[in-house]
C-alpha atoms as a PDB file:
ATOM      1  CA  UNK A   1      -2.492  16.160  11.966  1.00  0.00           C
ATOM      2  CA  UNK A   2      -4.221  13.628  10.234  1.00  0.00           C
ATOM      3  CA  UNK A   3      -2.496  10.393   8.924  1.00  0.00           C
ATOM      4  CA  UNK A   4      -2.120  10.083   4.650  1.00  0.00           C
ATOM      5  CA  UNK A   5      -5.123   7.475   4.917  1.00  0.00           C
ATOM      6  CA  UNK A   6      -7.022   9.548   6.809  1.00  0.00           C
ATOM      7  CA  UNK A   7      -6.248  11.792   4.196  1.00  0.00           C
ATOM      8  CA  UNK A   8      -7.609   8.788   1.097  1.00  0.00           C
ATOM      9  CA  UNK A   9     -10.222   8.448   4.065  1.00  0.00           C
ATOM     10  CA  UNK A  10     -11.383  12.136   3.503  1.00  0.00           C
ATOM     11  CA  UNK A  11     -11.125  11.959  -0.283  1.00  0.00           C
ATOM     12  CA  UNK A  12      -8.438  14.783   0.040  1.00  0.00           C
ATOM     13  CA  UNK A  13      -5.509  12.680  -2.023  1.00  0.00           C
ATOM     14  CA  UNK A  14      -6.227  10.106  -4.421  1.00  0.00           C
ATOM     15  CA  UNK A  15      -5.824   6.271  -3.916  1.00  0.00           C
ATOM     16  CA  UNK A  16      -6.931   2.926  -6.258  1.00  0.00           C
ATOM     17  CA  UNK A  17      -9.956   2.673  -3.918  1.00  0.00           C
ATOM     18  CA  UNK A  18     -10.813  -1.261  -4.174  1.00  0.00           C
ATOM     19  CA  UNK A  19     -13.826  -1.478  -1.826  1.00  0.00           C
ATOM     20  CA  UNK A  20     -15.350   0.236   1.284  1.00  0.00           C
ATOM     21  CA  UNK A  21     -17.722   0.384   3.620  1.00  0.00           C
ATOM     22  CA  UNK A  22     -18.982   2.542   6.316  1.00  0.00           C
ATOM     23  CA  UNK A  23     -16.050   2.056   8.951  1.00  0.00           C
ATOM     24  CA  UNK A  24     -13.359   0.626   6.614  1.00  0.00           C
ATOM     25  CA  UNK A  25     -11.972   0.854   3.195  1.00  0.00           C
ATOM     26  CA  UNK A  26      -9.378  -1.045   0.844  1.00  0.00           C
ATOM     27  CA  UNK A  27      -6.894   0.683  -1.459  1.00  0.00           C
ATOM     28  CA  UNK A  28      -4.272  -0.407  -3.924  1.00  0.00           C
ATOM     29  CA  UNK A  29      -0.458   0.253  -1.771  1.00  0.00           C
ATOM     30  CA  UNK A  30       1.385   2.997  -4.550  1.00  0.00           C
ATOM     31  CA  UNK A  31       4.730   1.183  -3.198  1.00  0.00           C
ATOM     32  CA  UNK A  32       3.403  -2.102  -3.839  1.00  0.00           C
ATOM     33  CA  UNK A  33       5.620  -5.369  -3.547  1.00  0.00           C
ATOM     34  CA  UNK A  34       3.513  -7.208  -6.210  1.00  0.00           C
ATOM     35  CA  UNK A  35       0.987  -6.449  -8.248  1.00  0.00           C
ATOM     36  CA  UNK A  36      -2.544  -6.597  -5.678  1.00  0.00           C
ATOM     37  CA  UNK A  37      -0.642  -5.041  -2.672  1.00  0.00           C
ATOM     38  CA  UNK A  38      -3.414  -3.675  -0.875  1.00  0.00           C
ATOM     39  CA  UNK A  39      -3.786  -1.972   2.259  1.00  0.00           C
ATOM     40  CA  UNK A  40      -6.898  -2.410   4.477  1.00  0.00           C
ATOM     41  CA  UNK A  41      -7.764  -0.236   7.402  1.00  0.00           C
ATOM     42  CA  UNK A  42     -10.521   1.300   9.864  1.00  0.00           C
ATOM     43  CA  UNK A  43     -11.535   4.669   8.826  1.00  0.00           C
ATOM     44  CA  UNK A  44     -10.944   5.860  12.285  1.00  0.00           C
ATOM     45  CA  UNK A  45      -7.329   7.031  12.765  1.00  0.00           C
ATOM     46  CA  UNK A  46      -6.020   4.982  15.114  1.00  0.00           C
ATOM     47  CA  UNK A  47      -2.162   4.476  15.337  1.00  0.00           C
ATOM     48  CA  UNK A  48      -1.833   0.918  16.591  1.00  0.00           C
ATOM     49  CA  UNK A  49      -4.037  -2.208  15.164  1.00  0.00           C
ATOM     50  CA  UNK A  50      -3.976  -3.458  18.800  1.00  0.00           C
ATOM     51  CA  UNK A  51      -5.605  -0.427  20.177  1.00  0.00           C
ATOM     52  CA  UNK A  52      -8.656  -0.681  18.200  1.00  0.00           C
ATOM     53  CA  UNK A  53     -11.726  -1.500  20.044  1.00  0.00           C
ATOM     54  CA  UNK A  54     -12.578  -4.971  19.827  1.00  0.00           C
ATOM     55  CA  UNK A  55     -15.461  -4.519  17.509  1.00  0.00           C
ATOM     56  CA  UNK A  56     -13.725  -2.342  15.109  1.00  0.00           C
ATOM     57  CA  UNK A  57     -10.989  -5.075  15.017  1.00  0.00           C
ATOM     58  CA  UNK A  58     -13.419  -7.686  14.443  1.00  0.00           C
ATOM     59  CA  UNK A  59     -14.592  -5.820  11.963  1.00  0.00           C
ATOM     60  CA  UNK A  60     -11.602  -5.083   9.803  1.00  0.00           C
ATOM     61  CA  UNK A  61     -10.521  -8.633   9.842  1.00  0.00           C
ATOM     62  CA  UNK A  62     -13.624  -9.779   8.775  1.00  0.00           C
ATOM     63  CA  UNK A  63     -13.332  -6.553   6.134  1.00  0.00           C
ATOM     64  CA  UNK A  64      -9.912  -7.603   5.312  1.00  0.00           C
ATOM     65  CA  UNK A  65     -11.290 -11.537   4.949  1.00  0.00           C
ATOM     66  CA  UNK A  66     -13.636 -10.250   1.947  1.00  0.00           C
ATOM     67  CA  UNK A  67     -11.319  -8.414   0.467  1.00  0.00           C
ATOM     68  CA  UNK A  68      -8.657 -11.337   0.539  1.00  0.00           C
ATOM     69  CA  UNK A  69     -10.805 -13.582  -1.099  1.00  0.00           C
ATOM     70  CA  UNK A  70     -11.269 -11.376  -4.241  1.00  0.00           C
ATOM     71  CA  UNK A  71      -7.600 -11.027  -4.358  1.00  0.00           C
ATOM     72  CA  UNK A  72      -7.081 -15.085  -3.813  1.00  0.00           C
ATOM     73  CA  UNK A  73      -9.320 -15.115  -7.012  1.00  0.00           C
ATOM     74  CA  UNK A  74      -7.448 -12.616  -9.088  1.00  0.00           C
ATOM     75  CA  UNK A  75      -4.354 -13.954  -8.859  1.00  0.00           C
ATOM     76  CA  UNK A  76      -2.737 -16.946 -10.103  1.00  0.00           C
ATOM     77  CA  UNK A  77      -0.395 -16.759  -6.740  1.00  0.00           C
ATOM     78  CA  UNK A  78      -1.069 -18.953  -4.321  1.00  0.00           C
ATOM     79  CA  UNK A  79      -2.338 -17.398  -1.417  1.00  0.00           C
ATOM     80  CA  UNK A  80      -2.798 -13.800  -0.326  1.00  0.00           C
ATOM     81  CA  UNK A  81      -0.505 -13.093   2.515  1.00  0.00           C
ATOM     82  CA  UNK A  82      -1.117 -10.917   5.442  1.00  0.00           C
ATOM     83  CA  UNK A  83       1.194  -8.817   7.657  1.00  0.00           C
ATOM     84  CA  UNK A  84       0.980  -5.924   9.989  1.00  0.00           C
ATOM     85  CA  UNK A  85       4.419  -3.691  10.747  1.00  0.00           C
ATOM     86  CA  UNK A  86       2.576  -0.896  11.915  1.00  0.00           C
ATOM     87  CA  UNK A  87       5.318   1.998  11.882  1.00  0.00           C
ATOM     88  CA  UNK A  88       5.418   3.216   8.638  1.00  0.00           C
ATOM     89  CA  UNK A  89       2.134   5.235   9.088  1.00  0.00           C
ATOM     90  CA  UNK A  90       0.636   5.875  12.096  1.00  0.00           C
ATOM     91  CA  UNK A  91      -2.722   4.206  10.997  1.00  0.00           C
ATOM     92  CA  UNK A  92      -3.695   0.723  11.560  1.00  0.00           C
ATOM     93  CA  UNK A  93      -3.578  -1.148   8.381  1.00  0.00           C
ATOM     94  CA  UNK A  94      -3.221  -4.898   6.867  1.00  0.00           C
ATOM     95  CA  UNK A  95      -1.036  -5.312   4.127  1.00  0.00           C
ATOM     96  CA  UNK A  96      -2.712  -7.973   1.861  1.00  0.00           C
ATOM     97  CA  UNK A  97      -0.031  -9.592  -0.386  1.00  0.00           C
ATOM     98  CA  UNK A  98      -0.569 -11.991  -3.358  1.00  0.00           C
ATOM     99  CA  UNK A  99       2.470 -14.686  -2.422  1.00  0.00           C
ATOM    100  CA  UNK A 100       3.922 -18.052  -3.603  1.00  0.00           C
ATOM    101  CA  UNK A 101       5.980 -18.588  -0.547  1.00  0.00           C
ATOM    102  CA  UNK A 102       7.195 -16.756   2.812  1.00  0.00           C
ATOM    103  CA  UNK A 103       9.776 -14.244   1.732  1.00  0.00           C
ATOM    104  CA  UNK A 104       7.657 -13.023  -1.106  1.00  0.00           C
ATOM    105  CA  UNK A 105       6.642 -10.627   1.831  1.00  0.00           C
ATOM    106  CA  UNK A 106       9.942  -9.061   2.174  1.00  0.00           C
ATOM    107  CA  UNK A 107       9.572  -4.957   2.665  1.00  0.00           C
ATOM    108  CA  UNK A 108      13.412  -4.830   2.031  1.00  0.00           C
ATOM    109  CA  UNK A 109      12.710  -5.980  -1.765  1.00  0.00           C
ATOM    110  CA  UNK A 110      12.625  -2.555  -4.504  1.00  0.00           C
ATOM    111  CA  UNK A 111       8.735  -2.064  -4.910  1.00  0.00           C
ATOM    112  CA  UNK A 112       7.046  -1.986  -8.382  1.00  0.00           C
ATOM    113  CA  UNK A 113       6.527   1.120 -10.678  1.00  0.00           C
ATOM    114  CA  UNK A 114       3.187   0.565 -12.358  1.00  0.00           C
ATOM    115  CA  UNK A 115       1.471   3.049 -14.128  1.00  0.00           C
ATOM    116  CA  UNK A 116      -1.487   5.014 -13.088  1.00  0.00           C
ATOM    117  CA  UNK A 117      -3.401   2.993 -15.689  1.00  0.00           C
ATOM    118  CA  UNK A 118      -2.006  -0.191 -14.338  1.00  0.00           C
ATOM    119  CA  UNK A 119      -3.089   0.616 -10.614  1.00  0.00           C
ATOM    120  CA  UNK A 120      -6.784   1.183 -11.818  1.00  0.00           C
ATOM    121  CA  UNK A 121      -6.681  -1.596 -13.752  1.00  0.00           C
ATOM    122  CA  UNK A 122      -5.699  -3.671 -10.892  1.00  0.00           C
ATOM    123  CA  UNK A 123      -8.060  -1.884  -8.188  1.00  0.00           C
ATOM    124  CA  UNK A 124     -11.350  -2.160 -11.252  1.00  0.00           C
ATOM    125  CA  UNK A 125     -10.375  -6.030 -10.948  1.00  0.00           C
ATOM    126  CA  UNK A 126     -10.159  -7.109  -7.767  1.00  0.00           C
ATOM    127  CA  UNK A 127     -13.315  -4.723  -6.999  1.00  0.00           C
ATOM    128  CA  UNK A 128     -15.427  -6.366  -9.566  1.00  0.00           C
ATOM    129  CA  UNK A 129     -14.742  -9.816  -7.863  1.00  0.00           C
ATOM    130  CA  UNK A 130     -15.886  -8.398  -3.999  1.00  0.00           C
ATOM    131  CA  UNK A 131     -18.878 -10.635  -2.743  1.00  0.00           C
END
């Protein structure tokens, strides 16, 4: 069964698509801990990060790197955080966070409720700032 990005992947449930390319795309988290939350991942379902090939891994991070920076400039926080926990959906992924210190990326916090207009507000945004 595929994975729910493979699913955004496949265009067959929606997502706040921010950017993507060939092998990898960037979408707005709907559980987000701030305002920016993205998620970044390969488009090729693969469960654990550390199992991608090594170009495909090179890849993303460099991927995840562009994306970063357009979030760095969005924000007035002061640095875009990034973690990977890995079991919440069997799909590699990067969670880029917008953070002013360490425990800003805290998954035990409640997540935001933004609207759908807030989302692709958000995801227009950062997208326009993509280099």
């Amino acid at each position: 069964m595929a994975s729910i990005f493979s699913k955004i992947v496949n265009r067959e449930i929606p997502a706040n698509i921010v950017y993507e390319d060939d092998n990898y795309m960037a979408f707005l988290d709907v559980n987000p801990l701030v305002k920016g939350h993205t998620l970044v991942i390969p488009k090729k379902e693969v469960d654990y990060i550390f199992n991608l090939d090594p170009e495909l891994l090179t890849g993303l991070m460099l991927f995840a790197q562009k994306v970063a920076k357009a979030i760095d400039e969005w924000t007035t926080a002061k640095r875009v955080g990034m973690t990977v926990i890995g079991l919440e959906v069997p799909h590699a992924h990067i969670h880029l966070v917008p953070i002013n210190g360490v425990f800003d990326i805290d998954f035990s916090k409640p997540k935001l409720k933004l609207s759908p207009e807030e989302f692709k507000t958000i995801a227009a945004e950062i997208a326009e700032l993509i280099r």
